[in-house]
Structure formats: structure tokens, C-alpha cells
Protein backbone atom coordinates (compact mmCIF):
# COMPACT_ATOMS: atom_id res chain seq x y z
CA UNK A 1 -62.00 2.32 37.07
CA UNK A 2 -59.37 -0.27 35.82
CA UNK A 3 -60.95 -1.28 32.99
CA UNK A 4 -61.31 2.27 32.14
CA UNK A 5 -57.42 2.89 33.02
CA UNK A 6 -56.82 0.12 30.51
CA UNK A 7 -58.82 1.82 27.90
CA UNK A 8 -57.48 5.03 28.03
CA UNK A 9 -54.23 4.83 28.27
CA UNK A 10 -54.21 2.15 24.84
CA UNK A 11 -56.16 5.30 23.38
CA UNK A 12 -53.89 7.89 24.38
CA UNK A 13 -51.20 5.60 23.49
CA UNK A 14 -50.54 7.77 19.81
CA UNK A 15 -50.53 10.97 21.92
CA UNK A 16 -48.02 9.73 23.99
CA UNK A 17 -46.16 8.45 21.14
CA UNK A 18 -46.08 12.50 20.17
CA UNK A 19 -45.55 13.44 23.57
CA UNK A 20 -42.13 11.68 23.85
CA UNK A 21 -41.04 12.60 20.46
CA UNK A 22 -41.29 16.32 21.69
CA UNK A 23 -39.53 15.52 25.18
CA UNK A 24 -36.52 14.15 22.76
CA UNK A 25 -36.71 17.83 20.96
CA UNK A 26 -36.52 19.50 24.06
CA UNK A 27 -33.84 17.15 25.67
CA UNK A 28 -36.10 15.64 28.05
CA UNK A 29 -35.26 12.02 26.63
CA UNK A 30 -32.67 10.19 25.45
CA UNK A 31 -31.43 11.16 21.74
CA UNK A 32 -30.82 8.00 20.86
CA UNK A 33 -32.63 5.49 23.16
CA UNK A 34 -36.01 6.89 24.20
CA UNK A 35 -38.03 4.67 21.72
CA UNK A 36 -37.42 2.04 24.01
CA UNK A 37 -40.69 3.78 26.14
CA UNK A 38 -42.60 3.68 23.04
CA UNK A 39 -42.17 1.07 21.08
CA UNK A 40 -42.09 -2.87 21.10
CA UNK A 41 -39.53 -3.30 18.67
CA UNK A 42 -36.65 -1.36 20.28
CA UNK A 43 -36.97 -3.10 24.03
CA UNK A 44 -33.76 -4.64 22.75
CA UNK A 45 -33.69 -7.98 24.95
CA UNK A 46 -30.41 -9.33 25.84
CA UNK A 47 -30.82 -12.29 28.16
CA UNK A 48 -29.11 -15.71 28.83
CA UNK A 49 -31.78 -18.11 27.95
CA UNK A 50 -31.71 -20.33 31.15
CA UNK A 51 -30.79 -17.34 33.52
CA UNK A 52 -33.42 -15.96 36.33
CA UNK A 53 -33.68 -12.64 36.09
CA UNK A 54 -34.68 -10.05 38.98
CA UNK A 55 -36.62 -6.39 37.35
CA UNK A 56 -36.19 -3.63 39.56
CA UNK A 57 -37.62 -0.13 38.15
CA UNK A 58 -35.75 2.66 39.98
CA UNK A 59 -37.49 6.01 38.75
CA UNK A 60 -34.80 8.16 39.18
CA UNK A 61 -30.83 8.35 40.25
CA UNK A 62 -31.57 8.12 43.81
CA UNK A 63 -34.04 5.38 43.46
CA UNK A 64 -31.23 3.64 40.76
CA UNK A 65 -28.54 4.34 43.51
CA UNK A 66 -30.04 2.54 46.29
CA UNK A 67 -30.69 -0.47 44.79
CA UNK A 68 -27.31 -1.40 43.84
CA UNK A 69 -26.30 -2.71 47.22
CA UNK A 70 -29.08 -4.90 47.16
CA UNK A 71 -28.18 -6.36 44.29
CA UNK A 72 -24.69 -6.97 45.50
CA UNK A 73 -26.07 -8.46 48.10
CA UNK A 74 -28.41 -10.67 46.44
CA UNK A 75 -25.56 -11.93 44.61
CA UNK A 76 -23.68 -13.22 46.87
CA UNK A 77 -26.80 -15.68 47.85
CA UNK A 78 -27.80 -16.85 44.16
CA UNK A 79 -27.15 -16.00 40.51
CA UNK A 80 -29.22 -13.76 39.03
CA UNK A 81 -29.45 -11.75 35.77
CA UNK A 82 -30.97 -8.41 36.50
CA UNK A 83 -32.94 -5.55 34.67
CA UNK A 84 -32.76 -2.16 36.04
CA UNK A 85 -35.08 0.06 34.11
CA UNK A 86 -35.35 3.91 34.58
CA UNK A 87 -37.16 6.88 33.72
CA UNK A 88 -35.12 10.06 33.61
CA UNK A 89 -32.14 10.90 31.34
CA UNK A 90 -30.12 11.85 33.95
CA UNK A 91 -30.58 7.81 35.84
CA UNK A 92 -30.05 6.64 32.47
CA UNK A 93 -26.88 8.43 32.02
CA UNK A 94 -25.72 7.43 35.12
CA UNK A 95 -26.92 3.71 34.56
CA UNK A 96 -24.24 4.28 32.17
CA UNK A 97 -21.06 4.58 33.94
CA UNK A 98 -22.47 2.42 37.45
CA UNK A 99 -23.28 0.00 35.82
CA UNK A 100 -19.81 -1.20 33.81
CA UNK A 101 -18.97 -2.13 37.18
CA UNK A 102 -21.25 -5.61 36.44
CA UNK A 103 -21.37 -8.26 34.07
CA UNK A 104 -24.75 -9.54 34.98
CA UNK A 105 -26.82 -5.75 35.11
CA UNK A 106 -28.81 -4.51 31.67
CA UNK A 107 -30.06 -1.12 31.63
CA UNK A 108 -33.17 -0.30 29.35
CA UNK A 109 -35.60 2.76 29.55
CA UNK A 110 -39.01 1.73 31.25
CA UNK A 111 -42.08 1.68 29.04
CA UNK A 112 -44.89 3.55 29.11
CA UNK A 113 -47.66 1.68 31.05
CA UNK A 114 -49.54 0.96 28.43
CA UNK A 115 -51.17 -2.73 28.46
CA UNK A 116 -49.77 -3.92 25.06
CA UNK A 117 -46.27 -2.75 25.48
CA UNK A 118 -46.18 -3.67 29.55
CA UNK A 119 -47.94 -7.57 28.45
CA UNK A 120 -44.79 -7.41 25.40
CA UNK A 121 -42.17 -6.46 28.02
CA UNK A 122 -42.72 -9.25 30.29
CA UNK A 123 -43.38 -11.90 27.91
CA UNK A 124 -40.04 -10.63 26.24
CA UNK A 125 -37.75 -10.17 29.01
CA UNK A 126 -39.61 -13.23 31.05
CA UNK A 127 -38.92 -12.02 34.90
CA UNK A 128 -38.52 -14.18 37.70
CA UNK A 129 -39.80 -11.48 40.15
CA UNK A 130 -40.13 -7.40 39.96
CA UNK A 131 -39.75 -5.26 42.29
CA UNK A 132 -40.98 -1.35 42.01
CA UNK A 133 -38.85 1.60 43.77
CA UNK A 134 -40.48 4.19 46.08
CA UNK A 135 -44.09 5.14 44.31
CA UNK A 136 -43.96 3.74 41.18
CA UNK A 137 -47.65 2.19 40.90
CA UNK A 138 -48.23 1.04 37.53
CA UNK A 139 -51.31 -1.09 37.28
CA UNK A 140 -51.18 -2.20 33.18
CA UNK A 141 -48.03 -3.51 34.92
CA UNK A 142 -49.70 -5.12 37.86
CA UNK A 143 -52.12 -7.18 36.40
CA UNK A 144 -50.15 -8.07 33.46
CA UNK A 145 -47.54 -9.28 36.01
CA UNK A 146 -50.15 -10.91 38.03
CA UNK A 147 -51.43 -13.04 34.97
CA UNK A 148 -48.27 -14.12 34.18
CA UNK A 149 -47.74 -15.64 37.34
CA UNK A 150 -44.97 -13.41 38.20
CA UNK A 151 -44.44 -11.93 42.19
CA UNK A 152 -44.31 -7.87 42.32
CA UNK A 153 -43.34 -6.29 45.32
CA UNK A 154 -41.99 -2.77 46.51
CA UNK A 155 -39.41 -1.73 47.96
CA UNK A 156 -38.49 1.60 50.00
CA UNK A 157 -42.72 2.26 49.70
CA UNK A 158 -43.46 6.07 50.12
CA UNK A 159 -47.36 7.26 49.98
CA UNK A 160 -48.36 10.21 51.06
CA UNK A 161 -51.00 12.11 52.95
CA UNK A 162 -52.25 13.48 49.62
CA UNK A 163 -51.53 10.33 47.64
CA UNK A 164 -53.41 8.17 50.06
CA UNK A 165 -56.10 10.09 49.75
CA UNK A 166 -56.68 9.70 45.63
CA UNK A 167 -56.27 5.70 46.22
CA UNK A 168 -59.00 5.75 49.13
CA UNK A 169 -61.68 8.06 46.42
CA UNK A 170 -61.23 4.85 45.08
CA UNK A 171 -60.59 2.08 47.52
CA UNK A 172 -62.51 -0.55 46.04
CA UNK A 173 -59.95 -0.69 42.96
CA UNK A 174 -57.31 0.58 45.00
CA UNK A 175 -57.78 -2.89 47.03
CA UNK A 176 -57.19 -4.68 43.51
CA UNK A 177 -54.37 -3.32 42.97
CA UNK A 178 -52.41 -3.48 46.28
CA UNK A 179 -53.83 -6.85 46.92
CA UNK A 180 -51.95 -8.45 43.95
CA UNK A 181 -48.21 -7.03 45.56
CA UNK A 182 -46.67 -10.34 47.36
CA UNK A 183 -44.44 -7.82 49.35
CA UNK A 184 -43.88 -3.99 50.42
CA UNK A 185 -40.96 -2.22 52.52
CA UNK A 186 -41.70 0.78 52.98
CA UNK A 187 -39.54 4.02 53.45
CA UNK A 188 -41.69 4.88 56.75
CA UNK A 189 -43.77 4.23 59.37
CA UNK A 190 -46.51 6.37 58.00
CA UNK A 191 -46.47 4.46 54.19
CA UNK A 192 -46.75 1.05 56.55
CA UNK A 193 -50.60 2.21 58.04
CA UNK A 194 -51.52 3.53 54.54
CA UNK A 195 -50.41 0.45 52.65
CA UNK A 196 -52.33 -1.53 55.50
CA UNK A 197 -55.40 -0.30 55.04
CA UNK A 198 -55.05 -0.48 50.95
CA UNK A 199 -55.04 -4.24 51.25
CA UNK A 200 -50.92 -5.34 51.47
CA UNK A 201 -50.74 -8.14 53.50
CA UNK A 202 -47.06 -8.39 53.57
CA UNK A 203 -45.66 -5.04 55.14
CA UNK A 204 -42.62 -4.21 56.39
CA UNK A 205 -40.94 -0.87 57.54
CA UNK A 206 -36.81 -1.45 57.79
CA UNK A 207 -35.92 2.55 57.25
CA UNK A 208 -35.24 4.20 54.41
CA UNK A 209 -33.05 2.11 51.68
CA UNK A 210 -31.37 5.73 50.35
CA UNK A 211 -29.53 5.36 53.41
CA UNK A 212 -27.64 1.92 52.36
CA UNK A 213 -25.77 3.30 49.16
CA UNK A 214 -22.11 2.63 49.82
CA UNK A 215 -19.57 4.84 48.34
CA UNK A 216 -16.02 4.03 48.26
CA UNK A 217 -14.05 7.26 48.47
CA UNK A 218 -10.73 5.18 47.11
CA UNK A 219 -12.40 5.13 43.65
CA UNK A 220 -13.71 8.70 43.66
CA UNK A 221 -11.11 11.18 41.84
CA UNK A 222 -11.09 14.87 40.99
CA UNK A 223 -9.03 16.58 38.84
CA UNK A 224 -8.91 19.68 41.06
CA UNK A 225 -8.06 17.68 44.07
CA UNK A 226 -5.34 20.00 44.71
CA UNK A 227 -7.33 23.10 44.31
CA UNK A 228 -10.00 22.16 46.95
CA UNK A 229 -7.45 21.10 49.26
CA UNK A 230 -6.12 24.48 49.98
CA UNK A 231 -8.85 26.42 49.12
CA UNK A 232 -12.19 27.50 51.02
CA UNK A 233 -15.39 26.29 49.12
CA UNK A 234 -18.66 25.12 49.15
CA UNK A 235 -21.00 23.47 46.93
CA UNK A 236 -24.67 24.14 46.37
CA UNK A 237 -26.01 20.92 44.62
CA UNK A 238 -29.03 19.96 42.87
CA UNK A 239 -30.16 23.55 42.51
CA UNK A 240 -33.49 24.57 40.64
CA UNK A 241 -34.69 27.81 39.12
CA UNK A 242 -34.64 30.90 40.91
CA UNK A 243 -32.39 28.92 43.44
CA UNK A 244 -29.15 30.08 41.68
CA UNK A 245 -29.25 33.59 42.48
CA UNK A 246 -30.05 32.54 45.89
CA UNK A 247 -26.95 31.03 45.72
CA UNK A 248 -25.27 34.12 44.48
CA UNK A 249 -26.30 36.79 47.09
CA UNK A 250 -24.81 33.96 49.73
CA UNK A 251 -21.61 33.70 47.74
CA UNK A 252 -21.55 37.83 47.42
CA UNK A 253 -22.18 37.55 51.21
CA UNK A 254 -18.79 35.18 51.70
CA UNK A 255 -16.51 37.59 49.81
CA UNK A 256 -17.51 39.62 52.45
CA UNK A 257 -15.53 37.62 54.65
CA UNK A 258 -13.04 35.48 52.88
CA UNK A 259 -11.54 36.98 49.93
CA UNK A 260 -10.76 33.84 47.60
CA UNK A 261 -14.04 32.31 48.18
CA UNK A 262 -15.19 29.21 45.47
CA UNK A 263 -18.83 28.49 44.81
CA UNK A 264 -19.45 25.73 43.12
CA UNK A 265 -23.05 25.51 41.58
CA UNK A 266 -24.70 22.23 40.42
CA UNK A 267 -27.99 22.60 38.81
CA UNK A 268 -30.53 19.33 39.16
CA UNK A 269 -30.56 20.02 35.36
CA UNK A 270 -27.42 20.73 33.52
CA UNK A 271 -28.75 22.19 30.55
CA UNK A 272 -29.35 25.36 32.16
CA UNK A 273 -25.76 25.66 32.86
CA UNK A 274 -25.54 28.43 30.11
CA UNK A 275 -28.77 30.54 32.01
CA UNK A 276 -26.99 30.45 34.85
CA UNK A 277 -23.10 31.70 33.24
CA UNK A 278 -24.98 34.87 32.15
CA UNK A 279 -26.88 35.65 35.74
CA UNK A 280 -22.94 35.74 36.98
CA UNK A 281 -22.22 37.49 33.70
CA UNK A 282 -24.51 40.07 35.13
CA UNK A 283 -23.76 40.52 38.46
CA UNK A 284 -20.21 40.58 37.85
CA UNK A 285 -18.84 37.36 38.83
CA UNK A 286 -15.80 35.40 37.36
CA UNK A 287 -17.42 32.20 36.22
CA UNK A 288 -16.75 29.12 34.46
CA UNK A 289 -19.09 26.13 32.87
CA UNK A 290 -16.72 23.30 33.85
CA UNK A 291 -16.55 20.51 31.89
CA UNK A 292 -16.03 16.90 32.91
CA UNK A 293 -12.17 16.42 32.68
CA UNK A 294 -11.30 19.92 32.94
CA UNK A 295 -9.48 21.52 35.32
CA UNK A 296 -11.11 24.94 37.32
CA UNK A 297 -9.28 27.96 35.55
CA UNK A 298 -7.66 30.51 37.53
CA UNK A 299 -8.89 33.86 39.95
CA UNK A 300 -12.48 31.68 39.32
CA UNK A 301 -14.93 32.51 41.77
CA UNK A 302 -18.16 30.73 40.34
CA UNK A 303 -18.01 27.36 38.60
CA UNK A 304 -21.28 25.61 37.24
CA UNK A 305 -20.88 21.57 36.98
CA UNK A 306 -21.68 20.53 33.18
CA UNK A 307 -21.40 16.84 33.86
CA UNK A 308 -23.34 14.02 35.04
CA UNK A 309 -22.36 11.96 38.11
CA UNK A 310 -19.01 13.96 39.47
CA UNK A 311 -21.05 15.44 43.03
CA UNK A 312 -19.07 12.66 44.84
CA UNK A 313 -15.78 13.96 43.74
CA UNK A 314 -16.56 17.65 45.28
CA UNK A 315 -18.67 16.19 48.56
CA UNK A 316 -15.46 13.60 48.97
CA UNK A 317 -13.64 17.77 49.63
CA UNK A 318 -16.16 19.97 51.13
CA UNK A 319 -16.81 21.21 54.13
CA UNK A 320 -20.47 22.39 53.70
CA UNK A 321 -23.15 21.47 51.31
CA UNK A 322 -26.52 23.22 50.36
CA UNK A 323 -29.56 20.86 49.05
CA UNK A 324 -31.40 22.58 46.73
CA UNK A 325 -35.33 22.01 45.67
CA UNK A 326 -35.78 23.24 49.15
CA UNK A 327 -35.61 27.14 49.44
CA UNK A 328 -38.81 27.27 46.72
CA UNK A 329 -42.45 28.09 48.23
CA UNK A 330 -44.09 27.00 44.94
CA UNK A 331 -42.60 23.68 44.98
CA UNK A 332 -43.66 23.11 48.85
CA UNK A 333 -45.32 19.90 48.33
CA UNK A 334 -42.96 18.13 46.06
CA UNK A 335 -39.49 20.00 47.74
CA UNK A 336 -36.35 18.00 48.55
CA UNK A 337 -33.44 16.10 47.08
CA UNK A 338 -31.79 13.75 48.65
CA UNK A 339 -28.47 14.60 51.08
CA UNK A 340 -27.28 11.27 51.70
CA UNK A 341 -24.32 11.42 49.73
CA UNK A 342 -22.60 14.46 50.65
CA UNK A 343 -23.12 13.49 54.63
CA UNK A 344 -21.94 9.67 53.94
CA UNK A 345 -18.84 11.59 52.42
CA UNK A 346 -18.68 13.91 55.87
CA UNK A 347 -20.31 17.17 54.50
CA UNK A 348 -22.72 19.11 56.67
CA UNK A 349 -25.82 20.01 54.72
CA UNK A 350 -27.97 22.77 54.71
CA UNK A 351 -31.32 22.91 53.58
CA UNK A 352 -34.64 25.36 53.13
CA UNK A 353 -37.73 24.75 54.34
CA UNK A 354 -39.45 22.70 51.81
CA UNK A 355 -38.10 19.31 51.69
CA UNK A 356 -41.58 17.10 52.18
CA UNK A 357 -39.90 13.90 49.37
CA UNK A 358 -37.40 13.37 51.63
CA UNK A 359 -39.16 14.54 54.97
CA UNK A 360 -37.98 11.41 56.65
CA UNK A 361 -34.33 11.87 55.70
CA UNK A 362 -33.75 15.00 56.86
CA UNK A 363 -35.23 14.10 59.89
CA UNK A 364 -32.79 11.46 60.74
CA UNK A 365 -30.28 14.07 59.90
CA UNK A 366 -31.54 16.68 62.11
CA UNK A 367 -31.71 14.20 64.94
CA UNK A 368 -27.78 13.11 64.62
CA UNK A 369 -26.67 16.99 64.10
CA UNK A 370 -25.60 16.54 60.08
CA UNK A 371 -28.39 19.00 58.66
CA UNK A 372 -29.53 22.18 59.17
CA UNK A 373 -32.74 24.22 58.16
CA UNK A 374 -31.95 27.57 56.42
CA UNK A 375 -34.46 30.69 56.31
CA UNK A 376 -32.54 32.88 53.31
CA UNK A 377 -28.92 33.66 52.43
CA UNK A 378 -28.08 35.41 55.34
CA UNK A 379 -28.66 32.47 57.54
CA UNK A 380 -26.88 29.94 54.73
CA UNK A 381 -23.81 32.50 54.79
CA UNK A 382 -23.41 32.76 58.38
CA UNK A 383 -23.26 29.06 58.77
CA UNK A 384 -20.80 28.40 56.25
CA UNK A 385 -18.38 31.51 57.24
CA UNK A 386 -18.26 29.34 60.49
CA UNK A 387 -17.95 26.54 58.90
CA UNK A 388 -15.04 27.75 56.52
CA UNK A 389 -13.09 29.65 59.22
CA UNK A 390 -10.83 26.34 59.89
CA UNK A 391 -9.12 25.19 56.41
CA UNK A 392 -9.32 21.77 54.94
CA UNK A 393 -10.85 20.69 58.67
CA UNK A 394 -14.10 18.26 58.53
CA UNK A 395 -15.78 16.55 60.63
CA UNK A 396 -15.17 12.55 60.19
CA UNK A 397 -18.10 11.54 62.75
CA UNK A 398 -20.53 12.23 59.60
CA UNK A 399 -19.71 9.21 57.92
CA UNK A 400 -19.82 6.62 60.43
CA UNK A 401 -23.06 7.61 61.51
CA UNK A 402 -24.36 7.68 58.00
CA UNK A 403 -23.02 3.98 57.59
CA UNK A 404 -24.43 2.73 60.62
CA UNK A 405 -28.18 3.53 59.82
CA UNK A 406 -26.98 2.24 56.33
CA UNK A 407 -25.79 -1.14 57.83
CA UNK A 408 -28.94 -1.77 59.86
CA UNK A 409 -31.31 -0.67 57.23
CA UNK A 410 -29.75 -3.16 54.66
CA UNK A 411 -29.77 -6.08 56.97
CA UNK A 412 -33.08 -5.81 57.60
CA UNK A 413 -34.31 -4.96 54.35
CA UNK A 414 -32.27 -8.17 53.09
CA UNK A 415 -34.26 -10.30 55.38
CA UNK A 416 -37.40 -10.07 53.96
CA UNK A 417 -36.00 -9.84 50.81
CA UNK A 418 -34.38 -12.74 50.60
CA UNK A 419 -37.40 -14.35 52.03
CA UNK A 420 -39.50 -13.06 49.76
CA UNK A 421 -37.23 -14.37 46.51
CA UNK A 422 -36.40 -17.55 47.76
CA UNK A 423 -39.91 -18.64 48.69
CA UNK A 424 -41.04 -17.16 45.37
CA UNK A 425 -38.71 -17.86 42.89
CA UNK A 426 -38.62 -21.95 41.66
């Protein structure tokens, strides 16, 4: 089965080749930097020659997001170089403007896990240790890194029922695989038993590491500060298809009730920001495809965020947040997105029912009264008319419970971190 994983992937190596090129036509990839999954020659290394440096591959922006703290905090015990890679355009974009912030942080896009590029990467970029975010197995990776002598672990682990189940069809390799990872923290108690009885030897469960990302609200600015101040809104963030005119009947709903009502609509992917201008177009609603730096235009009632990385600045204002991914049967297995950051900036969050990649989360949540399950857009718009009754009023016992789990879950984690690196690294 590995041997055959190995083969096939250097086969379909050309497809994929193809297969990127058309995710760059379609704006899947970066324009300019998405040969860095494909090919050797653009992996671009930029490394002090004597410096140890620490690979973390974060996925996605959540993934990306939570690892920063760690980082701080491994800096303050040693010095490191680091490589972050990503996946998505969106954590790459991101990686962008986070990441000025250090001098000792390079950004590149992770390669596919193909066994010539992943043996090229490390024998390029010459890692100390690596450690893989949430699910990302990649065995060409693995075994490559196991060769060379180099620890892998995981951190903030998350298997599922249904993933678990694939690995244990084939347990024997499965065993191989897991067997060669010095160290896993896992996001649950549940990922702990799985990655158990896969082989880890080294498991830890310290909570969920999404819940450490700090934000300082000094450094967030928004341009409409003013506006938002003295005017009743709410934000639906990281909204998918068909979730937007969800989003509409509960705004039609609120002008039911408040007469200068804002809804402020932020799709998970911003280049449907023009699909969703004409569905207000068609149902009659004033809106506006707002621009980073631009300021929301008059006797608005819909605006649709066309920018990467400003949610902060409109959680750091509102009242009431809705998570989208969650109201969508057909997405049931893989629902979610992660409400962290608009409670750790004192929003209350509402939710639908599917929410299973960040089932843990939300449970927390529930249990400290921050989130709330929603049915349809009646129930969403009853909530938030209560919620908007008092102006510019929010609740400040969000945060501090949202930094307390934080604080706990990164001193633990940092334990067996640090263990882990210091033991490991000569």
C-alpha cells in the first residue's frame, strides 16, 4: 500500500502538474506563486546557513493562525528560523500581511506530496524538526522525513470517526506511518484513542490550539469605526453558497423591526462577491462590494467584504455574529468554520446545525453561553432583534473566558512541546 502510494502519486505527478495550472485559471492558486507546489526549481530557499529551522505546515488560515503563538513562544526559549508552509490562497494571502510582523518567519506554498519534490524540499530547506497542523498526513513526507533523520510530530491532531476508519482498512500500513511521528497533541479526547490504537506512542490531548490565537484589539482599525459605533449591525461571516440568501430573508426579517438595519456579508470566498451584489440587485436591496480601504457609502443596507483578513476589524464592533458552512444539509459531514475570533473579540455567535470540523469548539462555546444553534432565519432574526435592541452594548465576559481556555491550552501544549524540541533538536 505504500509502495504503491509512492508509485502513483510520481505517475500522476504530470496530471497534477495540469491540475494546478487549471486551479491558477480558475483562481484557485496563487497567480504568481503556485509553482512553488509543483516544481523543484521555484521552492525559493532563503535560509541562514548555520540557523535551526522549525517547519510547521498549517493547511489553512485557521490552522496558520494558531500556530503563531507558539512560535512566539518558542522564541522566547531558543532561536529559531521557521518555515510556515500553506495550502490555500486565502492562508497564503494572509501569510502575507501576519507575517511582516517577524524577521525570522518565511512563507512558501507546500508541495505536492510527491516523493521527489517532498525528498528535494527537505534536503533544500534542511529542517531541524516538522511539525504537521490538524490532519495533514502526508506519508512521501513521512518517510522522507524519517530517512533523513528528522523528528515529525502533530500538533492540534483531529481524526475522525470516518477517517479512522479508512486508516484501520489498512492498519498494517497505517501502523507505519503513525509509528514514525515522535509526537501528537491532539485537538480531542476522541483523536487521542484513535491515534492510540494507530501506533503513536507519544500522545497528548491539551485542548484545542484554535483557542490560543491572541488578538490585540489596539492594533485592529476600521475605517468605518464611526459608522458601527452608532449604528445597529451584524455580520454573517464565512458564508458559502446558498447561505447568502439565507442571510437575506434574516436581514428582510430585521427591517421589520429596526429601520436602518446593516448586514454585513462575508463570503468564505471573495470572488463570489459579484454573485452575491446581483441576488441583492434582485431582491431590491441597497448594496455595496466594499473594498479594503473604503469607507461604507451612504442609506447602505447590504455590504459584501472584498478583502482578505479585515473580519477582526467588524467582530472588534459587533454585537452578534453568524458562522456560516453550518446552515447547509449537503455539507453535513464537513460543516463548520471556526468562531473563535469573533467570541475572543466579545461577539455572540450563532450557528446552524452542521458544524462537525469544529464539533469540539462549539461545544466549549455552548457550555460557557457564547454560541447558539440556529434552525432557519426566523430563529437567527429573533435572536439578533434581541440582541440589537440595546445600542453599541456588548457583553465583555466573552473575551475573558475565551482567553482563559486560551491560556491553559497554550501552557500545556508548550510543555510537551518544548520537551519534545529540546530533547530532539542537537
Amino acid at each position: 500500500m505504500i509502495f504503491l502510494y509512492k508509485v502513483l502519486t510520481t505517475l500522476l505527478y504530470p496530471l497534477l502538474i495540469l491540475l494546478i495550472y487549471f486551479r491558477k485559471i480558475i483562481k484557485k492558486e496563487d497567480g504568481l506563486r503556485f509553482k512553488e507546489k509543483i516544481f523543484t526549481s521555484y521552492f525559493n530557499i532563503k535560509k541562514k546557513n548555520n540557523a535551526k529551522l522549525i517547519w510547521f505546515h498549517a493547511a489553512s488560515i485557521g490552522e496558520f493562525k494558531s500556530i503563531l503563538p507558539i512560535i512566539e513562544e518558542i522564541n522566547k526559549k531558543d532561536k529559531f528560523e521557521f518555515l510556515i508552509t500553506t495550502t490555500t490562497i486565502s492562508s497564503g494571502n494572509l501569510a502575507k500581511e501576519e507575517l511582516k510582523k517577524f524577521n525570522n518567519i518565511i512563507h512558501r506554498y507546500f508541495p505536492l506530496d510527491v516523493d521527489f519534490l517532498m525528498k528535494k524540499f527537505l534536503l533544500s530547506w534542511k529542517p531541524k524538526a516538522i511539525f504537521l497542523v490538524d490532519s495533514e498526513i502526508w506519508p512521501n513526507l513521512i518517510f522522507n522525513a524519517d530517512k533523513l533523520n528528522i523528528p515529525i510530530g502533530i500538533i492540534n491532531a483531529r481524526i475522525t470517526l470516518k477517517t479512522f476508519k479508512r486508516w484501520v482498512v489498512f492498519k498494517k500500513n497505517a501502523k507505519k506511518i503513525f509509528n514514525l511521528l515522535s509526537i501528537c497533541l491532539t485537538s480531542n479526547s476522541e483523536t487521542k484513542d484513535y491515534l492510540l490504537e494507530l501506533g503513536v506512542n507519544k500522545v497528548f490531548y491539551n485542548g484545542n490550539i484554535k483557542l490560543i490565537n491572541k488578538i490585540n484589539q489596539n492594533e485592529i482599525e476600521n475605517l468605518n469605526k464611526n459608522l458601527l459605533l452608532n449604528n445597529r449591525f451584524w455580520v454573517a461571516a464565512s458564508t458559502h453558497i446558498e447561505e447568502e440568501d439565507f442571510c437575506l430573508q434574516v436581514h428582510s426579517q430585521l427591517k421589520d423591526k429596526f429601520k436602518n438595519i446593516l448586514t454585513i456579508i462575508a463570503p468564505r470566498h471573495i470572488e463570489r462577491v459579484k454573485h452575491i451584489k446581483k441576488m441583492c440587485d434582485k431582491s431590491n436591496l441597497n448594496a455595496q462590494v466594499l473594498n479594503k480601504y473604503e469607507l461604507i457609502q451612504k442609506e447602505k443596507e447590504i455590504i459584501i467584504i472584498n478583502s482578505f483578513g479585515v473580519l477582526p476589524s467588524y467582530f472588534k464592533y459587533a454585537k452578534s455574529v453568524f458562522i456560516g458552512k453550518s446552515t447547509i444539509k449537503r455539507l453535513e459531514r464537513v460543516g463548520g468554520q471556526n468562531p473563535i475570533d469573533a467570541a475572543q473579540l466579545g461577539c455572540k455567535v450563532y450557528h446552524g446545525p452542521y458544524v462537525y470540523n469544529f464539533e469540539e469548539i462549539y461545544y466549549i462555546l455552548r457550555e460557557n453561553n457564547i454560541t447558539k444553534k440556529i434552525n432557519n432565519a426566523t430563529e437567527l432574526s429573533k435572536y439578533l432583534i434581541k440582541d440589537l435592541q440595546d445600542l453599541g452594548i456588548r457583553d465583555n465576559k466573552i473575551p475573558k473566558i475565551i482567553n482563559n481556555l486560551g491560556e491553559k491550552t497554550l501552557t500545556d501544549t508548550m510543555r510537551n512541546i518544548n520537551n519534545f524540541l529540546f530533547n530532539e533538536i542537537k
